[in-house]
C-alpha atoms as a PDB file:
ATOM      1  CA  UNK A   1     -72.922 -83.101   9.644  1.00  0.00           C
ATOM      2  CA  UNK A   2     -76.285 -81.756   8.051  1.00  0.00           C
ATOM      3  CA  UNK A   3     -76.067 -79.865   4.932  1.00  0.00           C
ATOM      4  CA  UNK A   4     -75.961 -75.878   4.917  1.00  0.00           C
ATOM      5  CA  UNK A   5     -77.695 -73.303   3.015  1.00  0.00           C
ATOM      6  CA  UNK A   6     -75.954 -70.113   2.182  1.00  0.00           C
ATOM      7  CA  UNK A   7     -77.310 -66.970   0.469  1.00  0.00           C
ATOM      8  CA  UNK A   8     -75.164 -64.892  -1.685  1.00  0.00           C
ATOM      9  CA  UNK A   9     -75.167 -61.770  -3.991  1.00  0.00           C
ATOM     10  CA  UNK A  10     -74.321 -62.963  -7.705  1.00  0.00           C
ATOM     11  CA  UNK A  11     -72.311 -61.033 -10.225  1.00  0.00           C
ATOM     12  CA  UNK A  12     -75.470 -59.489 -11.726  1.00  0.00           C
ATOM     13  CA  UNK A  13     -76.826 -57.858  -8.286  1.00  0.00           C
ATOM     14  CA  UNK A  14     -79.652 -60.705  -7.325  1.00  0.00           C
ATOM     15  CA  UNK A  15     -79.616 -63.080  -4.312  1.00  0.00           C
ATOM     16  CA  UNK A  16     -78.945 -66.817  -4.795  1.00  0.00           C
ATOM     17  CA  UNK A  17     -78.667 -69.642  -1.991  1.00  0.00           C
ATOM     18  CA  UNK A  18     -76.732 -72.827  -2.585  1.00  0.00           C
ATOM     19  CA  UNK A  19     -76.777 -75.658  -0.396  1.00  0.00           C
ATOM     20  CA  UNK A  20     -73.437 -77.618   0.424  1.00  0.00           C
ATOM     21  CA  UNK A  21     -73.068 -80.949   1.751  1.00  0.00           C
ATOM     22  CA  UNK A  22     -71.298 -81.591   5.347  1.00  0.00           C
ATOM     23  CA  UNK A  23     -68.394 -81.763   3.550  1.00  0.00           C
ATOM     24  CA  UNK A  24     -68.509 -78.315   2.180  1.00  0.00           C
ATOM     25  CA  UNK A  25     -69.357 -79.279  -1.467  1.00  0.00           C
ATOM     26  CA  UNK A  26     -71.710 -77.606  -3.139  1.00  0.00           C
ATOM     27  CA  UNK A  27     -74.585 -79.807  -4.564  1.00  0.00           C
ATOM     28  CA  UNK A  28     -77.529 -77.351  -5.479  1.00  0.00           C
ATOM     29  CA  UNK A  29     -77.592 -73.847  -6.635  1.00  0.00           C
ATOM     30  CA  UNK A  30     -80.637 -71.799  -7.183  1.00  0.00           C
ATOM     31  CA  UNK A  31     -81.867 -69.310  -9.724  1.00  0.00           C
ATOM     32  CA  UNK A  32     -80.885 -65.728  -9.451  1.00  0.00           C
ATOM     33  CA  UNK A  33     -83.430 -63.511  -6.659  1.00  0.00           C
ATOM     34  CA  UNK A  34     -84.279 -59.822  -7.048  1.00  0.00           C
ATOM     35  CA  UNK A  35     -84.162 -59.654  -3.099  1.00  0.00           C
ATOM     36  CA  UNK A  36     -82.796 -61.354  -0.060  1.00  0.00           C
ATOM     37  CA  UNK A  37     -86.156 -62.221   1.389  1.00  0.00           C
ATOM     38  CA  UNK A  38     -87.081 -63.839  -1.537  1.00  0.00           C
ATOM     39  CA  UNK A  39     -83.993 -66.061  -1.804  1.00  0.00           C
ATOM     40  CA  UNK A  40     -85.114 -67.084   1.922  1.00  0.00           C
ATOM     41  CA  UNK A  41     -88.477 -67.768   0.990  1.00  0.00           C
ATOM     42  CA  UNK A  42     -86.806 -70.429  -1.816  1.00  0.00           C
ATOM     43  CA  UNK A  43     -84.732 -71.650   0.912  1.00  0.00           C
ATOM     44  CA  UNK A  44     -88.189 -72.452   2.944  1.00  0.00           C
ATOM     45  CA  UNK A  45     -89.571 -74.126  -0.051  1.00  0.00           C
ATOM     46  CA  UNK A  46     -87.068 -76.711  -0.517  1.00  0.00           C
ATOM     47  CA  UNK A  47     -86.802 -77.116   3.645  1.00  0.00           C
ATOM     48  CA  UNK A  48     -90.590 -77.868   3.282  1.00  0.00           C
ATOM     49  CA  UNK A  49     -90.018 -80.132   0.367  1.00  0.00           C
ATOM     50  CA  UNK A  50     -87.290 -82.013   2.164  1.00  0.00           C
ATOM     51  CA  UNK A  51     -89.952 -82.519   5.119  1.00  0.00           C
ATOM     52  CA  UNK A  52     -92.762 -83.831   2.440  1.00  0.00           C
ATOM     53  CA  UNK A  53     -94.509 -80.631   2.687  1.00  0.00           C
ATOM     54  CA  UNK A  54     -95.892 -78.464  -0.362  1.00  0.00           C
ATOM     55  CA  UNK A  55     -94.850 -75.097  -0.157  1.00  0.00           C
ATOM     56  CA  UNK A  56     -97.092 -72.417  -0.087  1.00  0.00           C
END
Protein backbone atom coordinates (compact mmCIF):
# COMPACT_ATOMS: atom_id res chain seq x y z
CA UNK A 1 0.00 0.00 0.00
CA UNK A 2 1.21 3.60 -1.12
CA UNK A 3 1.78 6.10 1.49
CA UNK A 4 -1.03 8.75 2.48
CA UNK A 5 -1.04 12.35 3.03
CA UNK A 6 -3.34 13.84 5.56
CA UNK A 7 -3.99 17.52 6.39
CA UNK A 8 -4.82 18.58 9.82
CA UNK A 9 -5.54 21.70 12.02
CA UNK A 10 -2.66 21.99 14.76
CA UNK A 11 -3.11 23.19 18.30
CA UNK A 12 -2.16 26.76 17.31
CA UNK A 13 -5.01 27.19 14.47
CA UNK A 14 -2.66 26.52 11.15
CA UNK A 15 -2.91 23.59 8.69
CA UNK A 16 -0.23 20.86 8.64
CA UNK A 17 -0.12 17.57 6.39
CA UNK A 18 1.82 14.51 7.46
CA UNK A 19 2.44 11.68 5.37
CA UNK A 20 2.15 8.01 6.83
CA UNK A 21 3.52 4.95 5.48
CA UNK A 22 1.10 1.91 4.30
CA UNK A 23 1.36 0.85 7.54
CA UNK A 24 -0.15 3.85 9.13
CA UNK A 25 3.11 5.27 10.64
CA UNK A 26 3.80 8.53 10.39
CA UNK A 27 7.21 9.35 8.72
CA UNK A 28 7.08 13.16 7.72
CA UNK A 29 5.38 16.08 9.22
CA UNK A 30 5.33 19.52 7.82
CA UNK A 31 5.61 23.03 9.13
CA UNK A 32 2.60 24.76 10.48
CA UNK A 33 0.17 26.58 7.33
CA UNK A 34 -1.88 29.75 7.80
CA UNK A 35 -4.52 28.09 5.37
CA UNK A 36 -5.71 24.82 4.01
CA UNK A 37 -4.87 25.60 0.43
CA UNK A 38 -1.59 26.31 1.28
CA UNK A 39 -0.92 23.09 3.20
CA UNK A 40 -2.17 21.45 -0.26
CA UNK A 41 0.04 23.39 -2.26
CA UNK A 42 3.10 21.80 0.17
CA UNK A 43 1.53 18.56 -0.36
CA UNK A 44 1.98 19.19 -4.38
CA UNK A 45 5.51 20.17 -3.83
CA UNK A 46 6.76 17.13 -2.29
CA UNK A 47 4.33 14.90 -4.88
CA UNK A 48 6.37 16.79 -7.57
CA UNK A 49 9.59 16.18 -5.79
CA UNK A 50 8.84 12.50 -5.39
CA UNK A 51 8.24 12.47 -9.35
CA UNK A 52 11.80 14.40 -9.97
CA UNK A 53 10.01 17.50 -10.67
CA UNK A 54 10.89 21.11 -9.22
CA UNK A 55 8.05 22.69 -7.83
CA UNK A 56 6.90 25.81 -8.90
Amino acid sequence: MAGKFEVYKDKAGGFRFRLKAGNGEPIATSESYKTKASALNGIESVRSLRRGRRPH
